[in-house]
Protein backbone atom coordinates (compact mmCIF):
# COMPACT_ATOMS: atom_id res chain seq x y z
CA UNK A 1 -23.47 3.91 -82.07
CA UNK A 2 -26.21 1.60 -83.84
CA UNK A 3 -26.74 0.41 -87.23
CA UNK A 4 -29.82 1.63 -89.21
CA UNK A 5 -31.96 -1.29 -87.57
CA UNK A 6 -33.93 -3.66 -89.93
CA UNK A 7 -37.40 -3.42 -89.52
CA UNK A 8 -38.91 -6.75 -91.29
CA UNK A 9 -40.95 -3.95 -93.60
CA UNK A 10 -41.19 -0.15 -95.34
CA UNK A 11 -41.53 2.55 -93.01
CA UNK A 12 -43.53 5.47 -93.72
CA UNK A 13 -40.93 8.42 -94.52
CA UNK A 14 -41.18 12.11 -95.12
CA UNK A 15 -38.99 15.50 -95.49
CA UNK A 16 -35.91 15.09 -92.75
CA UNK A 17 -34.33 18.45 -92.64
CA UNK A 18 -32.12 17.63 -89.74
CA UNK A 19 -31.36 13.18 -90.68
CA UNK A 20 -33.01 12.46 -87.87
CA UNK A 21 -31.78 8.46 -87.65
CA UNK A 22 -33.22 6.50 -84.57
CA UNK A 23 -32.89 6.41 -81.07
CA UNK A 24 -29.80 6.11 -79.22
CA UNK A 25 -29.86 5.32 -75.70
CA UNK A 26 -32.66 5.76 -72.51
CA UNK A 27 -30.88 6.68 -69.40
CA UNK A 28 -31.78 5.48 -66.63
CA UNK A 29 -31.85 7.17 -62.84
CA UNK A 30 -32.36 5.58 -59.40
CA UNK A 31 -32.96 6.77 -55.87
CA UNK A 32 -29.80 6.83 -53.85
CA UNK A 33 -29.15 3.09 -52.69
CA UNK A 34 -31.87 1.64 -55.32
CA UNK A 35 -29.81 1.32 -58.50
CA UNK A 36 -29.12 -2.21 -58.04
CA UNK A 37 -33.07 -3.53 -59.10
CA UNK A 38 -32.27 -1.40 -62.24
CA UNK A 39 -28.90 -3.22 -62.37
CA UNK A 40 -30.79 -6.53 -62.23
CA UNK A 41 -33.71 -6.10 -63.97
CA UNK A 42 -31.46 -5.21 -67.27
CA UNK A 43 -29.34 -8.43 -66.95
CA UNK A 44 -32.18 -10.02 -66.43
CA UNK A 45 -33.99 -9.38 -69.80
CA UNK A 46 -30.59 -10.17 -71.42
CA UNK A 47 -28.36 -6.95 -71.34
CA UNK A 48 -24.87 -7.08 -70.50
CA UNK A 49 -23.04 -3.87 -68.85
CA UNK A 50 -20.38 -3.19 -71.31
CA UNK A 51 -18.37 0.27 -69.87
CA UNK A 52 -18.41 2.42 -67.14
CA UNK A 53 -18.12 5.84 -66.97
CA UNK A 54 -14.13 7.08 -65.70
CA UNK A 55 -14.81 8.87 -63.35
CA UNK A 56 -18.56 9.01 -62.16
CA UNK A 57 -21.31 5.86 -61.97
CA UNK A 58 -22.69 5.77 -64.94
CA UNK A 59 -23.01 2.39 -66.78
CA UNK A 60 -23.67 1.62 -70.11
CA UNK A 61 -25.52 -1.74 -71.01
CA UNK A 62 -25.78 -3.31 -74.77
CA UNK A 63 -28.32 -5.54 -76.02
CA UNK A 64 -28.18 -5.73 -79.71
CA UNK A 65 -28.56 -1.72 -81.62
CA UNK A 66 -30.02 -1.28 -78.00
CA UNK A 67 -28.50 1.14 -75.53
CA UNK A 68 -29.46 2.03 -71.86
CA UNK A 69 -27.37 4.05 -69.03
CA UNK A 70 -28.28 3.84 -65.98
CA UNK A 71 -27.05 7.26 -63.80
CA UNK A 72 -26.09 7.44 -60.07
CA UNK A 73 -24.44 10.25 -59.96
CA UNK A 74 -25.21 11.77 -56.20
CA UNK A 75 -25.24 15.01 -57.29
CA UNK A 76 -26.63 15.59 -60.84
CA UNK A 77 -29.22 15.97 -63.00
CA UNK A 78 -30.03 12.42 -63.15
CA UNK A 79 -30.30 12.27 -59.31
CA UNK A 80 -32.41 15.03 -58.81
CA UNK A 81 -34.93 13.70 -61.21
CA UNK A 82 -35.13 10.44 -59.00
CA UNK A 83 -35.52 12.31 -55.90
CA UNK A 84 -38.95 13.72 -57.83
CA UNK A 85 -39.55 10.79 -59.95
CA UNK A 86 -38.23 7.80 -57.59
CA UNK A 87 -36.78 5.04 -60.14
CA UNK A 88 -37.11 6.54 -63.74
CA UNK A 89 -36.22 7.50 -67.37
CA UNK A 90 -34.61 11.02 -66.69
CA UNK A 91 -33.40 11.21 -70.59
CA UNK A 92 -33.50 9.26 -73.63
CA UNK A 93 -30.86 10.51 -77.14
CA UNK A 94 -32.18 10.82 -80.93
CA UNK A 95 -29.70 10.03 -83.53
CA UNK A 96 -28.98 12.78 -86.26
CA UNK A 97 -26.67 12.88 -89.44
CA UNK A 98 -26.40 16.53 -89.57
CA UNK A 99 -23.76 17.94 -87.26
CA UNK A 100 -25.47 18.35 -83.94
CA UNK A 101 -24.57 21.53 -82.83
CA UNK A 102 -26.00 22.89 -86.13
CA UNK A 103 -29.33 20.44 -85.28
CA UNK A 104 -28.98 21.90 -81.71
CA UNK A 105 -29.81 25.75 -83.03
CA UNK A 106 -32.43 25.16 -85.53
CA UNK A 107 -34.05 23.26 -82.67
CA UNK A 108 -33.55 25.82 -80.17
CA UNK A 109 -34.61 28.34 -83.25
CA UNK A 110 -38.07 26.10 -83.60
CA UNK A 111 -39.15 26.67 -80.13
CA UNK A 112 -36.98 24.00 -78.67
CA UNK A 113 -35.98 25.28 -74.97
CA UNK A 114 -32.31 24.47 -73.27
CA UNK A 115 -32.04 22.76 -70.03
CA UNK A 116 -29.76 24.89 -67.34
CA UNK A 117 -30.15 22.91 -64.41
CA UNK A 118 -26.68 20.64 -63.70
CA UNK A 119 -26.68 20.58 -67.59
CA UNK A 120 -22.76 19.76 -66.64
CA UNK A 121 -23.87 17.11 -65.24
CA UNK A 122 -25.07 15.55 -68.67
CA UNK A 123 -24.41 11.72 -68.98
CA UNK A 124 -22.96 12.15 -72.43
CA UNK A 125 -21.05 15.10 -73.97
CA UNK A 126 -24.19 16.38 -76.25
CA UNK A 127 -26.33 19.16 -76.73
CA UNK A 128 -30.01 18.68 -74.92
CA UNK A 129 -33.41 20.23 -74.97
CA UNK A 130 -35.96 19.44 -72.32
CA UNK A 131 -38.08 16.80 -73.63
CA UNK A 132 -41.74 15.36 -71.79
CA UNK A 133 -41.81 15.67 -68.29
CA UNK A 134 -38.66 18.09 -68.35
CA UNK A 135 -36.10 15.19 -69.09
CA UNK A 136 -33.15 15.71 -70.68
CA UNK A 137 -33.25 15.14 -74.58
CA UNK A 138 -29.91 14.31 -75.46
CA UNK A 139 -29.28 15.42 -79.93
CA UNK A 140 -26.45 12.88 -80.60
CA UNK A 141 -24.07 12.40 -83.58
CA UNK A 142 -25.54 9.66 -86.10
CA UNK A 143 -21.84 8.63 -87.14
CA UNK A 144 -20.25 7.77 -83.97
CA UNK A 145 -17.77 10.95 -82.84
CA UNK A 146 -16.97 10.66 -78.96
CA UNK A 147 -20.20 10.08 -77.31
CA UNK A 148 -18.82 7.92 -74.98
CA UNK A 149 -15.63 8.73 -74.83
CA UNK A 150 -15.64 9.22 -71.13
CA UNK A 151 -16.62 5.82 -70.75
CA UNK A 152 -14.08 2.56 -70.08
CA UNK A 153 -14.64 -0.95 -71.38
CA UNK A 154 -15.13 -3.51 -68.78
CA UNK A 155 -12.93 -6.42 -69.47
CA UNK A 156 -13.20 -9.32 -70.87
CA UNK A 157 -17.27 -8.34 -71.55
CA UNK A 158 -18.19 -8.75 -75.14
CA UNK A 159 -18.68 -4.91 -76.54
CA UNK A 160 -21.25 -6.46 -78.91
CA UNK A 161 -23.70 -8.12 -77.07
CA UNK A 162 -26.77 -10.36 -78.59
CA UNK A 163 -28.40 -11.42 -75.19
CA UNK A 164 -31.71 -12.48 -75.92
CA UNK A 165 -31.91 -10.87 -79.41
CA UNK A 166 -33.33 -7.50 -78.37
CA UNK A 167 -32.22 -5.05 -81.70
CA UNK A 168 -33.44 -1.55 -80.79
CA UNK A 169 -35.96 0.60 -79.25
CA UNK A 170 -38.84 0.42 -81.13
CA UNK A 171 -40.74 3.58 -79.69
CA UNK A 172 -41.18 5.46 -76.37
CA UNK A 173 -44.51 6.06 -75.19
CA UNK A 174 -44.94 8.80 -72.72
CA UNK A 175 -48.22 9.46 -70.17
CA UNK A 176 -49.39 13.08 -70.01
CA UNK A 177 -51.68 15.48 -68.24
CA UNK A 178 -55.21 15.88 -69.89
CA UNK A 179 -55.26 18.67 -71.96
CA UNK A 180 -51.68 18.44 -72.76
CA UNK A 181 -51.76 16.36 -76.22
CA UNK A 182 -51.53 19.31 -78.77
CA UNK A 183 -48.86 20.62 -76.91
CA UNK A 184 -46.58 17.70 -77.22
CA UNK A 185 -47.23 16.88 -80.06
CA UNK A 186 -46.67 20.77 -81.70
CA UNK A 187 -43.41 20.48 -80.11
CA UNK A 188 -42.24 17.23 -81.23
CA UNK A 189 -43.77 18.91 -84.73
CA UNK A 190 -41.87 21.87 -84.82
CA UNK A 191 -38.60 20.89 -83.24
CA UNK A 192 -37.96 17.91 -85.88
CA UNK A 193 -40.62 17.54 -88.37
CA UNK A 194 -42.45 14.93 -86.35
CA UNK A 195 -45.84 13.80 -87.96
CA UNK A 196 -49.20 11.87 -86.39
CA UNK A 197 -49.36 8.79 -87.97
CA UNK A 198 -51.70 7.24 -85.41
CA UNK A 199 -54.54 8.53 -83.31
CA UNK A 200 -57.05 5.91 -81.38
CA UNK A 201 -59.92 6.33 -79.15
CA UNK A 202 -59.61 3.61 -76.70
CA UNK A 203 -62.73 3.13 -74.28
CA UNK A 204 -63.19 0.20 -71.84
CA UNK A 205 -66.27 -0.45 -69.80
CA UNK A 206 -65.80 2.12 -66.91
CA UNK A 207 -61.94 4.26 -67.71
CA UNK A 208 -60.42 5.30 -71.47
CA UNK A 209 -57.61 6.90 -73.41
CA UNK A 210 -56.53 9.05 -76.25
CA UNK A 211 -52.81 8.22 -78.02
CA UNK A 212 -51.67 10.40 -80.74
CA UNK A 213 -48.49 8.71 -82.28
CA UNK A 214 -46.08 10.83 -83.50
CA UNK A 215 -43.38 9.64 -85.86
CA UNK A 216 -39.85 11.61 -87.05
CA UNK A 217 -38.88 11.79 -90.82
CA UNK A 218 -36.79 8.53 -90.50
CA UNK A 219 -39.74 6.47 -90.24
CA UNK A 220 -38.25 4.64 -86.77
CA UNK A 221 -38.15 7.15 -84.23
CA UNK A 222 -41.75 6.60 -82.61
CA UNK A 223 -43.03 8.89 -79.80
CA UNK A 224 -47.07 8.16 -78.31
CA UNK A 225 -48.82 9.93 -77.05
CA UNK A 226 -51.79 9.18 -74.26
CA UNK A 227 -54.05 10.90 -72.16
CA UNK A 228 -57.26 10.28 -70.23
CA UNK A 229 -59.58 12.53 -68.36
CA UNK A 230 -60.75 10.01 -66.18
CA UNK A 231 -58.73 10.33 -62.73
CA UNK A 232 -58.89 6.03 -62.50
CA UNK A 233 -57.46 5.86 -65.67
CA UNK A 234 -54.23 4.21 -66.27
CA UNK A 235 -52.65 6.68 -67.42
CA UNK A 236 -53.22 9.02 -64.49
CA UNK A 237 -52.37 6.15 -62.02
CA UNK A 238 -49.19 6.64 -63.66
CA UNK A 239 -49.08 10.52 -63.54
CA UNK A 240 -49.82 9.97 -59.77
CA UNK A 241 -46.66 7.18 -59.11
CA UNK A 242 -44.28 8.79 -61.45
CA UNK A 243 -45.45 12.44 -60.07
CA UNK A 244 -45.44 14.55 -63.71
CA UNK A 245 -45.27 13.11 -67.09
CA UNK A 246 -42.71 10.39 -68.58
CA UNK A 247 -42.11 7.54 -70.61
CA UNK A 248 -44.98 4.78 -69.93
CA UNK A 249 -43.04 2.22 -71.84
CA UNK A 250 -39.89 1.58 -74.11
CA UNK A 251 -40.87 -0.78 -76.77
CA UNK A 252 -37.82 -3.30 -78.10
CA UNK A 253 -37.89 -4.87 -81.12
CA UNK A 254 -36.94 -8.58 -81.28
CA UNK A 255 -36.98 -10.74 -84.47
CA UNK A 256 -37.72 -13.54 -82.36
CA UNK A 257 -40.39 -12.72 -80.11
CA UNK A 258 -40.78 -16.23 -78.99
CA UNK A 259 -37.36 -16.85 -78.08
CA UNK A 260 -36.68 -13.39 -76.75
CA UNK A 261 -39.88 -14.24 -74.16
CA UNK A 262 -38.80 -17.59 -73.16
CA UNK A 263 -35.29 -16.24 -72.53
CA UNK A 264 -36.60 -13.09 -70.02
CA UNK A 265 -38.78 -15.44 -68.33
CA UNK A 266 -36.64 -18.13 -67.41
CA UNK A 267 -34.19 -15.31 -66.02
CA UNK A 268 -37.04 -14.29 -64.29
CA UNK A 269 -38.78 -10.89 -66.19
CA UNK A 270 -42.51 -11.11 -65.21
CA UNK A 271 -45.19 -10.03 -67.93
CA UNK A 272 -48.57 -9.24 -67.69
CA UNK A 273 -51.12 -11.81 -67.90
CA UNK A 274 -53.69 -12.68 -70.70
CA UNK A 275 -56.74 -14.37 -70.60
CA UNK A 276 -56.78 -17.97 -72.15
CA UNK A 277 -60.16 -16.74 -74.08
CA UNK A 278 -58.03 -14.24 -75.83
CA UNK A 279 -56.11 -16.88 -77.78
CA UNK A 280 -59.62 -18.98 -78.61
CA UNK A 281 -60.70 -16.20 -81.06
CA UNK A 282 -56.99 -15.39 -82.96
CA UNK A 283 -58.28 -16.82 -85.96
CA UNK A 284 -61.28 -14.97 -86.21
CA UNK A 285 -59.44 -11.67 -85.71
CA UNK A 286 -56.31 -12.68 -87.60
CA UNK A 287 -56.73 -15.03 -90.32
CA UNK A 288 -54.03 -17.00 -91.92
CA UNK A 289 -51.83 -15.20 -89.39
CA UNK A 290 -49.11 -18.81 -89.82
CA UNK A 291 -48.37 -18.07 -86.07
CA UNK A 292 -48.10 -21.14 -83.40
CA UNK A 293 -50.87 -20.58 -81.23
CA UNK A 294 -50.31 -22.63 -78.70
CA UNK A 295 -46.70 -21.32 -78.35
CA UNK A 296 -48.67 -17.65 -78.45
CA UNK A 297 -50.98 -18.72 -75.45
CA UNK A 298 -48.02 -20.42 -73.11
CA UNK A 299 -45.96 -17.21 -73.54
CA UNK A 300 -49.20 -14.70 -73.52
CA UNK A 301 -47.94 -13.32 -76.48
CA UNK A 302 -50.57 -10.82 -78.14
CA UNK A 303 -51.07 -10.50 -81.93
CA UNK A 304 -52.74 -7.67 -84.36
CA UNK A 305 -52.68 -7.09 -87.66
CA UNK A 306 -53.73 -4.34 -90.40
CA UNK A 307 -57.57 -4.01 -90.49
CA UNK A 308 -57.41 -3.55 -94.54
CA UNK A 309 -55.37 -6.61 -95.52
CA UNK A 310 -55.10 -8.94 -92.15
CA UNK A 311 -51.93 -9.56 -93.65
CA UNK A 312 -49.67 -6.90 -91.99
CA UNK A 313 -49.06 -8.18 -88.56
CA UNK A 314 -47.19 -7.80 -85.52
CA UNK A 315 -46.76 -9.46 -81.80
CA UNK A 316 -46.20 -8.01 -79.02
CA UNK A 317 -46.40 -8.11 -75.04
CA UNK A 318 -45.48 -6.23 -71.84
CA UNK A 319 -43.62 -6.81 -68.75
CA UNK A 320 -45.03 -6.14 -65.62
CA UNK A 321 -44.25 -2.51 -63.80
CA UNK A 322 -39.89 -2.33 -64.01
CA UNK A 323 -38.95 0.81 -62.62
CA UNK A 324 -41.41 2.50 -60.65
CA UNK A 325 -44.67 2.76 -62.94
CA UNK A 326 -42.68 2.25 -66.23
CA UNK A 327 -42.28 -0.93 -67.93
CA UNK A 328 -41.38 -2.66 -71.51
CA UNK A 329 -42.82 -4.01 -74.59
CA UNK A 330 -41.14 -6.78 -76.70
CA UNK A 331 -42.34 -6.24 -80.13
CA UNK A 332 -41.95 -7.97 -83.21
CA UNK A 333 -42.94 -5.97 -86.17
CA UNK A 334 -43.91 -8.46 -89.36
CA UNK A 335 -44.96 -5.74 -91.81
CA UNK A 336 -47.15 -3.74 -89.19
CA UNK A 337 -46.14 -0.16 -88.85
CA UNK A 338 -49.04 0.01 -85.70
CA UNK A 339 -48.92 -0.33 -82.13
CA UNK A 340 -51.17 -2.97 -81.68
CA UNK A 341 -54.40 -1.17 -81.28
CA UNK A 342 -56.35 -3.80 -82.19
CA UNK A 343 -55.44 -5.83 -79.32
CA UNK A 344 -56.92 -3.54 -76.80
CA UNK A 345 -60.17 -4.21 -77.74
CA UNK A 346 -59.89 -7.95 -78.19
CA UNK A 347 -58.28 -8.02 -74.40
CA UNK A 348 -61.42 -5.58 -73.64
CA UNK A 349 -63.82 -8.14 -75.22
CA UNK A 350 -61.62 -11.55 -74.54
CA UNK A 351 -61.85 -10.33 -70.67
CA UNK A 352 -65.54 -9.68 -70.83
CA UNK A 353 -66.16 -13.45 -72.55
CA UNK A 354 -64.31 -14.68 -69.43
CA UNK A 355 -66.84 -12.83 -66.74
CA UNK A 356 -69.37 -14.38 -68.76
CA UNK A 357 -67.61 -18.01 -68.30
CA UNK A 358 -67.74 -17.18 -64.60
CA UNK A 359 -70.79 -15.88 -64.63
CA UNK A 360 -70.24 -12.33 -63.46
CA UNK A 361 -71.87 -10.93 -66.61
């Protein structure tokens, strides 16, 4: 289990009937014979596969408070959603301090609904309610108990691994169907208490997007929310590769972000690009921000901060896609409780300055 992470600021917090305390693991599922570029792409952002499962192939990899599993099971749960999904996030676990079968009824007793099929087949030994896109939503003890108590130690691996100072998932932002946006977010509502803490209106020059972030009582666990009725959106690009809803991306907080970067890169992680004009206007948008802008630029690191003060700030930036259409954020929070929504106009506007250096526009 994880330690309360430390967030480098105060988190918004509100009434948590159930002690609702973080996230605890993603799992991961593959396509028969694909699990390997899974297997890689972890070590290669810095985890370290510390147990294995007794008796079925299911690994668990550390990184910091972070934990993934990836599942390849042949005949389970976790395989059948890869056989709709291809390489995906068929489950992800929330943390609670109240005992979880009593969590488990009030959430089935708010609307929450059970999953039947192969529930045997459940990575862990925990209750679960279907979560976006029909995944398995695992409801996990916050003190430890015997969550993975079916799972052996590899030896001579360190069961505490730092890697490249990943320290836990962040948030999990899911893709939905237009029209679906209330509906998620009522559930997340009524099963734990969730709130909307964050709503944006992104609009580009020709596609754009709606994100309704939804936050639990604890302050950590963050779910997203987006949407877009255009059918060239990103979002539905996604919807079309992943074939239903999901997780887009699973942020990761690093109190490094530099290092953390440098590290994933040299092992070979491949992130998105950024315009060089991007970084010629960071002290316009962000002033005083104390960060090393060069350093920002080589690494194509982005930066926001809080439109009242300029003073709350955070960097962030994402890999390329990692497992079919999903991919991750590295985010370093330095008193910003956002998601960086200021940065996707400045890349709207930073990309539109460089057409105009070209002379397109």
């Amino acid at each position: 289990m994880s330690a309360q992470p430390n967030l480098g600021m105060t988190v918004t917090t509100f009434d948590n009937p159930m002690g609702i305390n973080g996230f605890e693991f993603v799992e991961f599922a593959a396509p028969a014979g694909q699990g390997e570029a899974m297997h890689a792409y972890l070590r290669n952002m810095g985890f370290t596969a510390t147990a294995r499962h007794k008796t079925r192939p299911i690994t668990l990899y550390k990184q910091g408070g972070v934990n993934f599993l990836i599942n390849e099971d042949p005949d389970s749960f976790a395989s059948d959603f890869a056989a709709a999904h291809g390489l995906s996030a068929c489950g992800f676990a929330i943390r609670f301090q109240k005992p979880v079968d009593e969590v488990f009824n009030v959430v089935l007793g708010n609307g929450g609904e059970a999953i039947t099929h192969k529930s045997e087949s459940k990575a862990v030994d925990a209750p679960v309610v279907k979560g976006i896109g029909d995944c398995m939503l695992y409801l996990v003890d916050a003190e430890g108990g015997d969550l993975y108590q079916d799972f052996v130690a590899i030896e001579g691996v360190d069961q505490n691994p730092v890697g490249f100072g990943l320290t836990f998932i962040d948030h999990l932002t899911h893709n939905l169907y237009f029209g679906n946006m209330q509906k998620w977010s009522d559930y997340y509502e009524k099963l734990f208490n969730f709130r909307e803490i964050r709503y944006f209106d992104i609009k580009g020059a020709k596609t754009g997007l709606v994100s309704k972030a939804m936050t639990a009582p604890d302050g950590i666990v963050r779910i997203p929310l987006n949407e877009s009725n255009d059918p060239k959106s990103q979002i539905n690009e996604y919807l079309d590769a992943y074939k239903g809803e999901g997780i887009q991306h699973i942020a990761l907080f690093t109190d490094d972000i530099y290092a953390s970067v440098e590290a994933m890169r040299e092992a070979g992680v491949a992130f998105l690009d950024t315009p060089e004009t991007y970084f010629e206007v960071i002290d316009q948008r962000v002033p005083d921000h104390g960060e090393d802008v060069p350093r920002l630029a080589k690494n194509k690191i982005l930066i926001d901060a809080d439109p009242e003060t300029k003073q709350r700030k955070l960097l962030q930036i994402f890999t390329q896609n990692a497992f079919g259409p999903i991919f991750f954020e590295i985010i370093q929070r330095k008193g910003n409780e956002g998601f960086g929504e200021g940065n996707f106009q400045a890349l709207f506007e930073s990309i539109e300055r460089d057409q105009m250096k070209r002379g397109v526009l």
